[in-house]
C-alpha atoms as a PDB file:
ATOM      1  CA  UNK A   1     112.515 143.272 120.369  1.00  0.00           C
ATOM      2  CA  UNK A   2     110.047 142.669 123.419  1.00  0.00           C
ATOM      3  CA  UNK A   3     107.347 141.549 121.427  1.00  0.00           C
ATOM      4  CA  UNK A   4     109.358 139.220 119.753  1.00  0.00           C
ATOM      5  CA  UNK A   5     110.752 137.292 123.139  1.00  0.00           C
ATOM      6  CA  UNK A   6     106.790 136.563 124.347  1.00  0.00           C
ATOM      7  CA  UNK A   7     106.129 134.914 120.263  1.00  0.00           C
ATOM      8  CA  UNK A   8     109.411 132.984 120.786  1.00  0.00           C
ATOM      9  CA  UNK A   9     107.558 130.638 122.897  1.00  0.00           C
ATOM     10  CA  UNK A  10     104.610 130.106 121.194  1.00  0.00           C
ATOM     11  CA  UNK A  11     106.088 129.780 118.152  1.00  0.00           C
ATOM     12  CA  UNK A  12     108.770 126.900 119.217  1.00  0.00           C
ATOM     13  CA  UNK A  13     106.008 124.960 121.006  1.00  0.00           C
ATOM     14  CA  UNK A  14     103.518 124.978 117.769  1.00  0.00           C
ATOM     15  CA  UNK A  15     106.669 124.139 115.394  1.00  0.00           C
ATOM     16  CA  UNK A  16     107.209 120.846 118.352  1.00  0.00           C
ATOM     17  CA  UNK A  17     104.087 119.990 117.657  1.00  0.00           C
ATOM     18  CA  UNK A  18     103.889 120.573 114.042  1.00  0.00           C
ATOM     19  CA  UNK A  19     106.853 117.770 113.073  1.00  0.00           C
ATOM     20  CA  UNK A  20     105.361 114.463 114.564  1.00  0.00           C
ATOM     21  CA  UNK A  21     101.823 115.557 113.062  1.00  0.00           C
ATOM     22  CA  UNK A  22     103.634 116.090 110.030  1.00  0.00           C
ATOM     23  CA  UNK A  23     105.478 112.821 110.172  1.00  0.00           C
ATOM     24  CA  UNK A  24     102.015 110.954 110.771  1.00  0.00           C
ATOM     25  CA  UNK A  25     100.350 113.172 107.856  1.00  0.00           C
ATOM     26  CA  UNK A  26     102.777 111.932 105.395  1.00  0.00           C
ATOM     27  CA  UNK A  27     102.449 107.847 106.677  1.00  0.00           C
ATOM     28  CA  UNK A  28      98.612 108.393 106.752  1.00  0.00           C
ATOM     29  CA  UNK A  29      98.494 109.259 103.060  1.00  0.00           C
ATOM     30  CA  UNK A  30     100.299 105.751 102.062  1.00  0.00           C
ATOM     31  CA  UNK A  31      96.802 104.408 104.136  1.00  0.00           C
ATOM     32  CA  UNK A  32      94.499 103.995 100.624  1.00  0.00           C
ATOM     33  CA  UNK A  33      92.946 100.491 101.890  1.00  0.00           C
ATOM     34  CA  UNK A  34      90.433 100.026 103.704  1.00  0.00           C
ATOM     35  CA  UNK A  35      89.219  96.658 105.706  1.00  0.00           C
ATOM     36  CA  UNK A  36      87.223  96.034 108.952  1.00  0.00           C
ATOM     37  CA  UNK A  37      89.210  95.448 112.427  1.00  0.00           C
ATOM     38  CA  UNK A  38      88.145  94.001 115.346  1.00  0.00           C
ATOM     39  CA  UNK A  39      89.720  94.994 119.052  1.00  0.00           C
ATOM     40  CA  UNK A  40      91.511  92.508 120.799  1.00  0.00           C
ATOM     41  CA  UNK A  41      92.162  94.285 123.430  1.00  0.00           C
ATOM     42  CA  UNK A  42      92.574  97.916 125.290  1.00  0.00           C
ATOM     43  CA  UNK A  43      95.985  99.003 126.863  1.00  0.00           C
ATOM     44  CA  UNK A  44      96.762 101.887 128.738  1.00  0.00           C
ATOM     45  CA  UNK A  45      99.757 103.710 126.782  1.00  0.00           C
ATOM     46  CA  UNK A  46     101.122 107.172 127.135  1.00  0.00           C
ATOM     47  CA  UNK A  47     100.121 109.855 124.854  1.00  0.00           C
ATOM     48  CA  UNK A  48     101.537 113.076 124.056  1.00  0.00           C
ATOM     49  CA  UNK A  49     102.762 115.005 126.881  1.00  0.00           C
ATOM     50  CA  UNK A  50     102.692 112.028 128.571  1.00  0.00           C
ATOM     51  CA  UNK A  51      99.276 111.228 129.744  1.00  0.00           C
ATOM     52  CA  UNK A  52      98.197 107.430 129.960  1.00  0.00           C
ATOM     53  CA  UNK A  53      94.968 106.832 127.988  1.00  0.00           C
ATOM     54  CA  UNK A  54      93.178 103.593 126.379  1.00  0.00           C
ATOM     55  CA  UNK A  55      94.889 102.561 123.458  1.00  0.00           C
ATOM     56  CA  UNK A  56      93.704  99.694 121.116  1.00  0.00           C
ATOM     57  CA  UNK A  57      94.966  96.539 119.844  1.00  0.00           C
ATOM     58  CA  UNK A  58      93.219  95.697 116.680  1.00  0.00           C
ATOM     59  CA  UNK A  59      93.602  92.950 114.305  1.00  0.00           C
ATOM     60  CA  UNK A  60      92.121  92.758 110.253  1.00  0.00           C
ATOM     61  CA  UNK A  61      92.977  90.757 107.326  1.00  0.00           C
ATOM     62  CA  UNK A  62      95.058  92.618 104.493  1.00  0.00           C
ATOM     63  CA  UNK A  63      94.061  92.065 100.580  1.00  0.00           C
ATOM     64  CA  UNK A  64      96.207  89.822 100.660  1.00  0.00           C
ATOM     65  CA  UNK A  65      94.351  87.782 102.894  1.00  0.00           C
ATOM     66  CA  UNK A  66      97.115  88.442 105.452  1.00  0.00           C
ATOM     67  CA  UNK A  67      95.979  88.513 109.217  1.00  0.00           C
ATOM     68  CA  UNK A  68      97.843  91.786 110.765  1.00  0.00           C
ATOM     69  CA  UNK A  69      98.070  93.160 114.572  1.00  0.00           C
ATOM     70  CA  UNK A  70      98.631  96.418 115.111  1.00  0.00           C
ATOM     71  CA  UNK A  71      98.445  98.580 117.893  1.00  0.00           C
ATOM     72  CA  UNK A  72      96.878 101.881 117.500  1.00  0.00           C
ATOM     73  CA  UNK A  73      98.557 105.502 118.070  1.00  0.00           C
ATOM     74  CA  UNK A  74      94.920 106.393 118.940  1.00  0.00           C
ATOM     75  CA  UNK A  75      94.207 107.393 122.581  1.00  0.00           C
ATOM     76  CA  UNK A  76      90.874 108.589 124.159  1.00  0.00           C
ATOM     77  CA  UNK A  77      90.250 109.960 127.422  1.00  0.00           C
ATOM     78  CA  UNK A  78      87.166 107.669 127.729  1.00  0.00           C
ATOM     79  CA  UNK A  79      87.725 104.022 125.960  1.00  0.00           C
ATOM     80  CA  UNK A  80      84.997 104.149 122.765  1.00  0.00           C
ATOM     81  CA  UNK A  81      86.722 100.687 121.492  1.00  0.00           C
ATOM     82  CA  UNK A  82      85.756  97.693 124.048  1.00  0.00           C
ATOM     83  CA  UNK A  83      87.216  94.295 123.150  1.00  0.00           C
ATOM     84  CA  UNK A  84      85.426  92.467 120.648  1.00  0.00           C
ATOM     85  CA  UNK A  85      84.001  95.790 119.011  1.00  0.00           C
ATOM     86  CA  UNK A  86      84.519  96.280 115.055  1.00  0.00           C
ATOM     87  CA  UNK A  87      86.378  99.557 113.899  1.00  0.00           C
ATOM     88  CA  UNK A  88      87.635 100.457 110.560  1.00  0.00           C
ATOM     89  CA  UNK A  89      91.055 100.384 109.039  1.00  0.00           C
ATOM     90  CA  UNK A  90      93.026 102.295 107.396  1.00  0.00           C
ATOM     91  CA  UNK A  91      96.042 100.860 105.979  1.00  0.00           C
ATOM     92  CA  UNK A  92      98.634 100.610 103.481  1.00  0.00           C
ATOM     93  CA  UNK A  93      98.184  98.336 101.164  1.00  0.00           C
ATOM     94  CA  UNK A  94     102.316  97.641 100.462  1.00  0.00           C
ATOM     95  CA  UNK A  95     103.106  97.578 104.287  1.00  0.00           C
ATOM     96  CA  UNK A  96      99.916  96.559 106.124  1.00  0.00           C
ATOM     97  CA  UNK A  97     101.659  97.395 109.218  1.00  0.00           C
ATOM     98  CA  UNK A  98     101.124 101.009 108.611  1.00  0.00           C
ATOM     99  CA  UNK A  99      97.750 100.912 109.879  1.00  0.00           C
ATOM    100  CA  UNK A 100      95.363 102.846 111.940  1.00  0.00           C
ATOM    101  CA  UNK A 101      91.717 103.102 112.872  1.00  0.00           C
ATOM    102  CA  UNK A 102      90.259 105.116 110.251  1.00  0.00           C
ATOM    103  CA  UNK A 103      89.208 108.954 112.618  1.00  0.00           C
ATOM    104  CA  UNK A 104      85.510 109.480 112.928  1.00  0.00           C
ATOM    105  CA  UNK A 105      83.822 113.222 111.955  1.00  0.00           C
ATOM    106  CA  UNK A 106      84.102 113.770 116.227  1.00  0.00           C
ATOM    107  CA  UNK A 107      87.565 112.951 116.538  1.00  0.00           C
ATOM    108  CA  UNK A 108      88.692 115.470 113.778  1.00  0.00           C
ATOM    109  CA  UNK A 109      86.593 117.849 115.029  1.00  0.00           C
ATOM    110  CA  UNK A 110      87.484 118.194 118.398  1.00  0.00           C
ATOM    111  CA  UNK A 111      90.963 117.916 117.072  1.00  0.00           C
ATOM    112  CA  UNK A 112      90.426 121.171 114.516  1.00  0.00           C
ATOM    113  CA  UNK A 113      88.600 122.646 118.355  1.00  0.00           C
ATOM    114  CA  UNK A 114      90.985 122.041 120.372  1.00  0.00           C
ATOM    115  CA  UNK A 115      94.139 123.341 117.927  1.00  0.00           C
ATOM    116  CA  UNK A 116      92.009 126.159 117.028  1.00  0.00           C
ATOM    117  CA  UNK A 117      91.684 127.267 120.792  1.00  0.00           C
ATOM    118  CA  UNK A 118      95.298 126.650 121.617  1.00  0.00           C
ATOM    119  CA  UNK A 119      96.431 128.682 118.628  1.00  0.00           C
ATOM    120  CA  UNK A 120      94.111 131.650 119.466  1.00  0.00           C
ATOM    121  CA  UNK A 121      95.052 131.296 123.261  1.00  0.00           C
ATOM    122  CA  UNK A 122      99.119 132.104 122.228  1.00  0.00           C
ATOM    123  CA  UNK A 123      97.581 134.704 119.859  1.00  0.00           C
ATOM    124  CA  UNK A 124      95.685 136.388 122.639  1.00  0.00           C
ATOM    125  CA  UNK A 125      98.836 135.929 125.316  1.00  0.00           C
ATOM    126  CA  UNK A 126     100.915 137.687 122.637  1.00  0.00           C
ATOM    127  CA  UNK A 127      98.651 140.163 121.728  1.00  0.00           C
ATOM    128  CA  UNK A 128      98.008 141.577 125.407  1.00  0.00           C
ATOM    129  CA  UNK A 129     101.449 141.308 126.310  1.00  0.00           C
END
């Protein structure tokens, strides 16, 4: 029953995490379209856990020939997306407002790093308690 009490914690915060990514897994896979964006503008905007990163503003046109804004979940702890800069788009093409900037090879990478490490850190806490 002690081991169980230090994986309580671990487990909870991974299973917090796990719903929104979920959530955004299932709204990314209605994104099929692709078209090219251009930044209007960067805004600072809270992230997860509350940290305030860059977050762009990006306009494309649709198929439909249909101008959208949208702004993007997207943070980075540098800003990669000056105004005026083109980015692609990911989007749906029956609700262009479900939109992002398509993720470069870096950005899932250091995502898979990053989970990866936090993941094995728990494992390790739990392990040595």
């Amino acid at each position: 029953m002690h081991d169980i009490k230090y994986l309580l914690i671990p487990v909870l915060f991974l299973g917090f995490l796990t719903i929104p990514l979920c959530r955004e897994y299932l709204r990314s896979r209605r994104r099929s379209a692709t078209a090219q964006g251009k930044v209007l503008r960067v805004r600072f905007g809270r992230l997860h856990l509350g940290v305030n990163v860059p977050r762009p503003e990006i306009e494309f046109v649709d198929s439909r020939g249909q101008r959208v804004e949208f702004h993007s979940r997207n943070g980075a702890s540098s800003n990669p997306w000056p105004a005026g800069s083109i980015v692609r788009v990911r989007y749906d093409p029956e609700d262009p407002t479900n939109a992002e900037i398509q993720p470069t090879v870096g950005a899932i990478l250091s995502m898979v790093v990053i989970g990866s490490v936090v993941i094995l850190g728990y494992g390790l806490l739990a392990f040595l308690q």
